[in-house]
C-alpha atoms as a PDB file:
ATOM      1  CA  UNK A   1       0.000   0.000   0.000  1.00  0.00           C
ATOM      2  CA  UNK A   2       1.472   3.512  -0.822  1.00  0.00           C
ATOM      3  CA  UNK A   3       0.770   6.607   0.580  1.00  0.00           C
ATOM      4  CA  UNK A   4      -1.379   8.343  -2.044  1.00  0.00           C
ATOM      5  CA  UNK A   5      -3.910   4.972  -1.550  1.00  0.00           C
ATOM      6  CA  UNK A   6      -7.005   5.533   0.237  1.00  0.00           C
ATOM      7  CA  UNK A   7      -8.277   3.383   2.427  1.00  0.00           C
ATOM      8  CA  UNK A   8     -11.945   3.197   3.177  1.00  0.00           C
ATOM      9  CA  UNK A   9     -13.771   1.203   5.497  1.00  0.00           C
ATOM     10  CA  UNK A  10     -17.551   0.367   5.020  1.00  0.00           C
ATOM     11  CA  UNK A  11     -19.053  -0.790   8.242  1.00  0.00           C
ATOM     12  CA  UNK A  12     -21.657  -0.353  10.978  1.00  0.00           C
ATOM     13  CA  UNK A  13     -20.704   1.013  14.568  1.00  0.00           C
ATOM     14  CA  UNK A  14     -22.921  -1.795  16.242  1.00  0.00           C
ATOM     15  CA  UNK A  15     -21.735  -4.737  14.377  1.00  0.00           C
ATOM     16  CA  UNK A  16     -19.142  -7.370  16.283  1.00  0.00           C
ATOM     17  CA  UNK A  17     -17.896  -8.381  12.401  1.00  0.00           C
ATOM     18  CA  UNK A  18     -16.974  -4.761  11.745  1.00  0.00           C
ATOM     19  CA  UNK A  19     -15.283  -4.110  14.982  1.00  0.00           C
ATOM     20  CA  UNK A  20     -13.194  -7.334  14.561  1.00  0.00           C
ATOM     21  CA  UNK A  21     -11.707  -5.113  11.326  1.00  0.00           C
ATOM     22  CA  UNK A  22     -11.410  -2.279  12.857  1.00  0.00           C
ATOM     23  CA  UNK A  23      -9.590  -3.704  15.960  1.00  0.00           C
ATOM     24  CA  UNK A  24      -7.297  -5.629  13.539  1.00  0.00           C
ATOM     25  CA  UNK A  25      -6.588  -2.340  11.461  1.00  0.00           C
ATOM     26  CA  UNK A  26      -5.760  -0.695  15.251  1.00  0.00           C
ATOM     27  CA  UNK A  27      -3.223  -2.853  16.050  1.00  0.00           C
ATOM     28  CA  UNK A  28      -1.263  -2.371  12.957  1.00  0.00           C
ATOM     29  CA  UNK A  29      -1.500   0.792  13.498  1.00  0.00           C
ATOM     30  CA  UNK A  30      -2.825   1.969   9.914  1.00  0.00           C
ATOM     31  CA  UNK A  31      -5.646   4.161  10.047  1.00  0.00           C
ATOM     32  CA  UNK A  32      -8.628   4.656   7.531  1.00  0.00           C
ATOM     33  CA  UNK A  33      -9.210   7.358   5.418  1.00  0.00           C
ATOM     34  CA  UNK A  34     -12.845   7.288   5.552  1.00  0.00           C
ATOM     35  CA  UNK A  35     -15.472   5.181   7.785  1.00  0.00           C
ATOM     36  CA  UNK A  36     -18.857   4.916   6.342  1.00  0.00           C
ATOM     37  CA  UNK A  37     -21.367   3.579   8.467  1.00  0.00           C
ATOM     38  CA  UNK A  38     -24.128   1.504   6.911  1.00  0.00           C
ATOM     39  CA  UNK A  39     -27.357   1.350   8.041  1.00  0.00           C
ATOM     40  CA  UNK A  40     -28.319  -1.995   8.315  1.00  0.00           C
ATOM     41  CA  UNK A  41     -32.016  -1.573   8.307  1.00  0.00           C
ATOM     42  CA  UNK A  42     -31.973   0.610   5.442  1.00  0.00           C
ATOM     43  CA  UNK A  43     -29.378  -0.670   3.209  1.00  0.00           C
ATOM     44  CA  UNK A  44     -28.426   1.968   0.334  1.00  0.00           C
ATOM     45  CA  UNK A  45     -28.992   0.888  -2.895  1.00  0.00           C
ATOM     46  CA  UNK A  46     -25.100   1.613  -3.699  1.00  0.00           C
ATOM     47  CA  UNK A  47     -23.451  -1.124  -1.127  1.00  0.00           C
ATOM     48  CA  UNK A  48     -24.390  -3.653  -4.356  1.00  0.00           C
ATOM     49  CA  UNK A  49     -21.947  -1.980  -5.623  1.00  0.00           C
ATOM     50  CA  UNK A  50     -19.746  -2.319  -3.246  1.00  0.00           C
ATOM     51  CA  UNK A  51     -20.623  -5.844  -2.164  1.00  0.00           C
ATOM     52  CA  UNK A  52     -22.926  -8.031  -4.913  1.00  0.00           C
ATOM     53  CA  UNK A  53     -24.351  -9.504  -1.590  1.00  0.00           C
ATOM     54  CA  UNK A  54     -24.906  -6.702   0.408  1.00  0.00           C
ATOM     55  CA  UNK A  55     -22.611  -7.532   3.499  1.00  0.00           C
ATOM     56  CA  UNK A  56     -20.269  -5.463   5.448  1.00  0.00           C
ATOM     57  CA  UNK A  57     -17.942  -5.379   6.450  1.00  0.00           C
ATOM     58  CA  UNK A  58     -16.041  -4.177   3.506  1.00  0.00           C
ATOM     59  CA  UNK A  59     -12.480  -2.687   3.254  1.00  0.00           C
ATOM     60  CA  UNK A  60     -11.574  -0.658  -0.308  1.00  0.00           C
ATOM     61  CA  UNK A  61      -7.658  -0.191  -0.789  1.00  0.00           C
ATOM     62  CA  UNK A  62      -5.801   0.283  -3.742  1.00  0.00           C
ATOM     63  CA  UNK A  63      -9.622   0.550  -5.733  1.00  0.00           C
ATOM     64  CA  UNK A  64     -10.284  -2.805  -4.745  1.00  0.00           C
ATOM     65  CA  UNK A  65     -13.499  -3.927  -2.440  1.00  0.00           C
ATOM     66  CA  UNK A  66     -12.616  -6.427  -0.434  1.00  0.00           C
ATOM     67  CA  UNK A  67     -15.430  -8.465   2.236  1.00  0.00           C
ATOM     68  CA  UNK A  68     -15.506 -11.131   4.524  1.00  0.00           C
ATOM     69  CA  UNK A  69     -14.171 -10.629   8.233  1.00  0.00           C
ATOM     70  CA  UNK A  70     -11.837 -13.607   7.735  1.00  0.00           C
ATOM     71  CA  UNK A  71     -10.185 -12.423   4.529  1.00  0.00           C
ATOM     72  CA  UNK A  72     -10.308  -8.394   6.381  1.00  0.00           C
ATOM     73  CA  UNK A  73      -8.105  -9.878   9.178  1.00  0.00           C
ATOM     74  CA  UNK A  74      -5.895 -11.536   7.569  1.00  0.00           C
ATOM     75  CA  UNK A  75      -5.248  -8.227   5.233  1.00  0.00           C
ATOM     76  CA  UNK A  76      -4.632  -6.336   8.052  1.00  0.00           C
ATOM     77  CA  UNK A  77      -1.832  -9.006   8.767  1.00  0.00           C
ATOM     78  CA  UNK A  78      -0.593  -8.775   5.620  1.00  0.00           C
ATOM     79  CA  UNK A  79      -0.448  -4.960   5.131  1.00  0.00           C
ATOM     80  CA  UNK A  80       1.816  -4.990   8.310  1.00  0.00           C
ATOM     81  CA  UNK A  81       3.313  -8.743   8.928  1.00  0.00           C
ATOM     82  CA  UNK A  82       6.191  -7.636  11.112  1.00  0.00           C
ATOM     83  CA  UNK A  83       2.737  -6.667  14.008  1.00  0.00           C
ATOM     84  CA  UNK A  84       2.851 -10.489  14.570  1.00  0.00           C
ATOM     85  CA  UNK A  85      -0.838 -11.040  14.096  1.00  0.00           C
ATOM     86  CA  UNK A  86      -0.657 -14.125  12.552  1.00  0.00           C
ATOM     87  CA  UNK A  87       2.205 -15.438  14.901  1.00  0.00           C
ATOM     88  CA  UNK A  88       4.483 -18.231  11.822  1.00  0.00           C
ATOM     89  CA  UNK A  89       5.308 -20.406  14.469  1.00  0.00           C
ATOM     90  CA  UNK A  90       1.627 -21.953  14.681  1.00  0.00           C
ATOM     91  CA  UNK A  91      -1.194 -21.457  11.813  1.00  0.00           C
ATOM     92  CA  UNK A  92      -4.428 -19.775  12.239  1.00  0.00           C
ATOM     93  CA  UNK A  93      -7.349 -22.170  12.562  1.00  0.00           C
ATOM     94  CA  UNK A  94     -10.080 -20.112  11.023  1.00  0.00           C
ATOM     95  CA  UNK A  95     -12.660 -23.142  11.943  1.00  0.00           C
ATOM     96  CA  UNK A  96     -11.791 -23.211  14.980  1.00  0.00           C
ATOM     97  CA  UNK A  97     -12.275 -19.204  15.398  1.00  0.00           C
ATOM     98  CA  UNK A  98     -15.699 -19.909  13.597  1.00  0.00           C
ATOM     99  CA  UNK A  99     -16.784 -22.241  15.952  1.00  0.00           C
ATOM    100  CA  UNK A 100     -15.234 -20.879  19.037  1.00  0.00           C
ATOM    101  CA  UNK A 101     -18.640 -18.835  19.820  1.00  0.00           C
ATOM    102  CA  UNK A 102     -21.877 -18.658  18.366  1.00  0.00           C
ATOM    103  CA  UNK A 103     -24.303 -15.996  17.747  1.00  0.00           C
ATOM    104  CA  UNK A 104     -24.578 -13.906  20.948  1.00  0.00           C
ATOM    105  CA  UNK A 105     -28.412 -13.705  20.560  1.00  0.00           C
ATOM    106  CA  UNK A 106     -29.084 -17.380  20.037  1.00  0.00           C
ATOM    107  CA  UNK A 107     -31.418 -19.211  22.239  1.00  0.00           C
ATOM    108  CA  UNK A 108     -32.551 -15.607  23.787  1.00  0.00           C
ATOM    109  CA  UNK A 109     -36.377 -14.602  23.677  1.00  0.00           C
ATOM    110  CA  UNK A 110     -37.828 -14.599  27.018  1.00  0.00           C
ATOM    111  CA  UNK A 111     -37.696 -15.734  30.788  1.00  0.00           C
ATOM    112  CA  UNK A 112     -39.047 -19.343  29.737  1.00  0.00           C
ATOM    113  CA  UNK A 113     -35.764 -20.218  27.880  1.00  0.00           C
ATOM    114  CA  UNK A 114     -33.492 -18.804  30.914  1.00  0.00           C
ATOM    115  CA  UNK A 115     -32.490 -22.696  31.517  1.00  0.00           C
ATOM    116  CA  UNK A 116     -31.292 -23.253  28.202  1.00  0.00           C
ATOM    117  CA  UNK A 117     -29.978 -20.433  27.374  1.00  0.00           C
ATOM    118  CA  UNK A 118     -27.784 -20.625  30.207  1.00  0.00           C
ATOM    119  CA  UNK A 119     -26.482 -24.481  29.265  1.00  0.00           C
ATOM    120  CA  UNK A 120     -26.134 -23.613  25.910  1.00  0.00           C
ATOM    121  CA  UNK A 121     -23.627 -20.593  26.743  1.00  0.00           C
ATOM    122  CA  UNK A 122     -21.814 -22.082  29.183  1.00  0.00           C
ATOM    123  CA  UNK A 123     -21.218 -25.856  26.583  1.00  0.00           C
ATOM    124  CA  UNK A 124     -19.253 -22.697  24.646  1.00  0.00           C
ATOM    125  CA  UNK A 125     -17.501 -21.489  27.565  1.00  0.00           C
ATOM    126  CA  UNK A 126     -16.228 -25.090  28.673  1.00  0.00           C
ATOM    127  CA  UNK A 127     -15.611 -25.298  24.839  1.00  0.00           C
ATOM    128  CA  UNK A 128     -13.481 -22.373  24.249  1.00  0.00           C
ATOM    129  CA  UNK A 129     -11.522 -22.825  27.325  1.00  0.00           C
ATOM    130  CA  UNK A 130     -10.629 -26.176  26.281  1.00  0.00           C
ATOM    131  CA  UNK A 131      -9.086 -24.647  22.981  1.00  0.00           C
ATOM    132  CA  UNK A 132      -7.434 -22.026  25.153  1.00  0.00           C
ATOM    133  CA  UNK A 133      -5.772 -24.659  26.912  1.00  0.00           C
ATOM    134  CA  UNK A 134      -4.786 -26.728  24.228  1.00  0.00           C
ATOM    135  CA  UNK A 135      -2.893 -23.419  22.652  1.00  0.00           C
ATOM    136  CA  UNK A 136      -1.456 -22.883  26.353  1.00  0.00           C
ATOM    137  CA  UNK A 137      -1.621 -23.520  29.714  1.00  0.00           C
ATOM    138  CA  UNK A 138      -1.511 -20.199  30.861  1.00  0.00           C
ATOM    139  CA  UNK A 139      -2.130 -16.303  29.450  1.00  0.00           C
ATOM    140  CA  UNK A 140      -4.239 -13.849  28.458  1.00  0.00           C
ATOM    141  CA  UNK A 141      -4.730 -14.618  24.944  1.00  0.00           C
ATOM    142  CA  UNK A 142      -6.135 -17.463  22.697  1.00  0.00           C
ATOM    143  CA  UNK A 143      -1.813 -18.256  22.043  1.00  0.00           C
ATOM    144  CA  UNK A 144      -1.239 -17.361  25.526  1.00  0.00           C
ATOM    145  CA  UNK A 145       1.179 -14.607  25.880  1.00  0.00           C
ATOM    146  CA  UNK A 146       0.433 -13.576  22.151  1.00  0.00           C
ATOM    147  CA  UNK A 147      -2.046 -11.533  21.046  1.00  0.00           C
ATOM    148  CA  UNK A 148      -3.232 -12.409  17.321  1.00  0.00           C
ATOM    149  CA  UNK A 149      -6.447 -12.609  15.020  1.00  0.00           C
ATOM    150  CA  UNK A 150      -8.246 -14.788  17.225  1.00  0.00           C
ATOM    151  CA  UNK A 151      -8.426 -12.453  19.977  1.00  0.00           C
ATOM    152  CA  UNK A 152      -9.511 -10.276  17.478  1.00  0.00           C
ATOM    153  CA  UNK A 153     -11.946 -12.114  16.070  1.00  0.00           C
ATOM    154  CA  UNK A 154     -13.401 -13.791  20.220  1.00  0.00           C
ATOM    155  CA  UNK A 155     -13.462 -10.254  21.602  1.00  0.00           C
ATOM    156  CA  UNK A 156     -16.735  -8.943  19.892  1.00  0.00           C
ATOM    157  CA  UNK A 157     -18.844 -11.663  20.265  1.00  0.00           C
ATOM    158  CA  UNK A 158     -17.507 -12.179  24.035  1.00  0.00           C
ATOM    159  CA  UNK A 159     -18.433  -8.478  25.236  1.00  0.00           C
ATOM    160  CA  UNK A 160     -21.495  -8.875  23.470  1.00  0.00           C
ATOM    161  CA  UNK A 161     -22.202 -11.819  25.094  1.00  0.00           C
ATOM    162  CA  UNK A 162     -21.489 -10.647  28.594  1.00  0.00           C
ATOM    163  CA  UNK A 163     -23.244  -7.307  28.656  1.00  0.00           C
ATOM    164  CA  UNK A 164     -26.534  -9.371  27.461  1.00  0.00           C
ATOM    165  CA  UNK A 165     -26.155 -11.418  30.714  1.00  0.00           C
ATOM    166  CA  UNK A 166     -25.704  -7.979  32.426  1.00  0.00           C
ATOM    167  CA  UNK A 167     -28.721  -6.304  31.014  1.00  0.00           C
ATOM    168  CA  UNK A 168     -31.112  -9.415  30.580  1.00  0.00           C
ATOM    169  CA  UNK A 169     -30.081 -11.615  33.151  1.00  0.00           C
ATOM    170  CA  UNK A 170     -29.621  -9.396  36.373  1.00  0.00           C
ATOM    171  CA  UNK A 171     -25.685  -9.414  36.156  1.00  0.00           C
ATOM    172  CA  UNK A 172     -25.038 -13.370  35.376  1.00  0.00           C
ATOM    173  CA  UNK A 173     -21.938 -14.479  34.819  1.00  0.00           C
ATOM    174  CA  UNK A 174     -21.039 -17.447  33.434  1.00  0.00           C
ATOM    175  CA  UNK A 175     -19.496 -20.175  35.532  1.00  0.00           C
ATOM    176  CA  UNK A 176     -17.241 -21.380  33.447  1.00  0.00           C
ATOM    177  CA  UNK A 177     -15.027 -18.042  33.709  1.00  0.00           C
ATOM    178  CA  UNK A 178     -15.382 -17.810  37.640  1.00  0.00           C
ATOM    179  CA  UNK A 179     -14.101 -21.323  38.166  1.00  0.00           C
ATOM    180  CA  UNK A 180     -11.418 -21.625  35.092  1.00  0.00           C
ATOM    181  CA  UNK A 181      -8.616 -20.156  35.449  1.00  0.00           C
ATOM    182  CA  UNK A 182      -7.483 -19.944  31.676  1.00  0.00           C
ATOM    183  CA  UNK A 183     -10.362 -18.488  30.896  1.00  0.00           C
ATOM    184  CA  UNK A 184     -10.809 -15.941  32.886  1.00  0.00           C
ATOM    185  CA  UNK A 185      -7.340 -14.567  31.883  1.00  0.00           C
ATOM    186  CA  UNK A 186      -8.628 -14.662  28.881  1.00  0.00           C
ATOM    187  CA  UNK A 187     -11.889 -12.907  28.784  1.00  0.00           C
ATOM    188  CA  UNK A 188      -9.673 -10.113  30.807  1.00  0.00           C
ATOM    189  CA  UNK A 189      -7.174 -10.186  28.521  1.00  0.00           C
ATOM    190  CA  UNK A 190      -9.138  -9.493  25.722  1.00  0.00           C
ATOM    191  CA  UNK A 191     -11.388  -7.174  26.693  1.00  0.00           C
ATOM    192  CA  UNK A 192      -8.842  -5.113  28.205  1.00  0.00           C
ATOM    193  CA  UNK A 193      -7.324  -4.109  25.303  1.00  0.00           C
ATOM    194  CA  UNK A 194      -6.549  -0.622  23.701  1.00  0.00           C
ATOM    195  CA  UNK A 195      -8.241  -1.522  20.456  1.00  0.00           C
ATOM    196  CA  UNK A 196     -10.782  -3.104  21.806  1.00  0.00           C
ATOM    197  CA  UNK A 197     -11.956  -0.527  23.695  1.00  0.00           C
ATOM    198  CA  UNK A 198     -11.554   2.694  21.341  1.00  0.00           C
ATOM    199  CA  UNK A 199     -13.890   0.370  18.947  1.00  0.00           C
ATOM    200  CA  UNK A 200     -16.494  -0.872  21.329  1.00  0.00           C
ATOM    201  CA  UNK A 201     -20.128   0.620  21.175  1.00  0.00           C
ATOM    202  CA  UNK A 202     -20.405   0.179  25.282  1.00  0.00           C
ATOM    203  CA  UNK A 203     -23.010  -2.614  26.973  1.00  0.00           C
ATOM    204  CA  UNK A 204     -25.866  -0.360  27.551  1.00  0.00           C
ATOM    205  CA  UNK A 205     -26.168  -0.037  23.538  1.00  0.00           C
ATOM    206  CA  UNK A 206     -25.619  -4.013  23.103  1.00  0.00           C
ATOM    207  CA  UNK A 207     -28.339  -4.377  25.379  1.00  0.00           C
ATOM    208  CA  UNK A 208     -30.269  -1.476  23.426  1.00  0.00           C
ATOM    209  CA  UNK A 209     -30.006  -3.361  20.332  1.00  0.00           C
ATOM    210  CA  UNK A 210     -30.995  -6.671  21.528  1.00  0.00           C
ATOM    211  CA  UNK A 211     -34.175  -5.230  23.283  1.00  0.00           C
ATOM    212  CA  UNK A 212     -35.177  -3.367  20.207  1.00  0.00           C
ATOM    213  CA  UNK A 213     -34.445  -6.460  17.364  1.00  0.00           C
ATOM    214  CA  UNK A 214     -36.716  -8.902  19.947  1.00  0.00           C
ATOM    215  CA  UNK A 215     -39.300  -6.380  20.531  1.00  0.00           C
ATOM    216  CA  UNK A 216     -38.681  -6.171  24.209  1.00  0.00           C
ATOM    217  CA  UNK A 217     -39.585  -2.788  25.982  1.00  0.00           C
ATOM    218  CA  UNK A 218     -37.468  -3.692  29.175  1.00  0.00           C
ATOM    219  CA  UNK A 219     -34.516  -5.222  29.251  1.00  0.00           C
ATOM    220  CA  UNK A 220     -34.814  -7.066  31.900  1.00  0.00           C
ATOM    221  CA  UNK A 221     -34.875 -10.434  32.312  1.00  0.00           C
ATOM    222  CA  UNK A 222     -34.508 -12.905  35.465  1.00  0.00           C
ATOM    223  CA  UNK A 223     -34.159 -16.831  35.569  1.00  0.00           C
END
């Protein structure tokens, strides 16, 4: 990339997939010309244009549209490779990342489903803290004392996840992180980041979000 290329990120401020790009672009350090936010219930008729299906998030460098969260990541490794996302001594496991946490909102619609809702998030906990593990003992990140894409990629989804519990569930945490060590680093770790931070929308607007996609007036939810 040269320095007369623009870079130009087309996103939403709420979404966990664009804030995996734009904590990934943070951490190299490489900053974006323009952000446009897209509003996702009111899709412009140009993002075809952009994106045949209609998707952020999208990155455009060098003239070039480029989509998928995966492939974003990765580019943001490539663009600077000496920031050590993508740490050469072990490979990426992109299924793995995929699978490492679901949608924050499934299982979710009222009191009734408070039972499983609750197993079903903490089978992923015990899940992901098993992979954390089998990277490393000990640490705050998935590699253990490295941070790389697939913090990037858990962080979103995990914050999300959390304030939910917070705003739905009277401050419920899952067990999983109070009794296991590893991940408890981990979800610390994570969230505790710079980048992180500077790109997250804050819990009372996850929970704002939630409450307004199921129709729920008050957030606020008790099992």
């Amino acid at each position: 990339m040269t320095s007369t290329d623009k870079l130009i990120f087309y996103g939403n401020r709420h979404s966990p997939y664009s804030q995996r790009v734009e904590i990934a672009f943070k951490e190299i350090e490489v900053k974006f010309d323009e952000i446009v936010n897209i509003d996702l219930s009111n899709k412009p008729s140009w993002l075809k244009g952009i994106n045949p299906e209609e998707k952020i998030s999208v990155v455009n460098i060098e003239g070039k549209n480029i989509a998928e969260f995966l492939v974003l990541l990765e580019l943001a490794h490539d663009i600077k490779p000496e920031k050590n996302l993508l740490p050469t001594y072990t490979p990426l496991r992109p299924a793995q990342i995929r699978s490492a946490w679901p949608s924050y909102m499934q299982a979710f619609v009222d009191q009734t489903q408070c039972p499983a809702y609750i197993e079903y998030v903490e089978i992923h906990y015990n899940r992901l803290d098993e992979m954390l593990r089998r990277q490393s003992s000990t640490g705050s990140y998935f590699l253990g004392n490295d941070y790389s894409l697939a913090d990037i990629a858990l962080a979103p989804f995990i914050a999300r996840n959390l304030a939910i519990n917070k705003g739905f569930l009277g401050g419920y945490i899952p067990k999983p992180i109070t009794d296991r060590p590893r991940l408890q680093d981990f979800v610390n770790g994570i969230l505790s980041c710079p980048s992180f931070k500077e790109t997250y929308i804050e819990d009372e607007a996850v929970v704002d979000d939630v409450a307004s996609a199921l129709g729920i007036k008050s957030p606020t939810y008790y099992c």
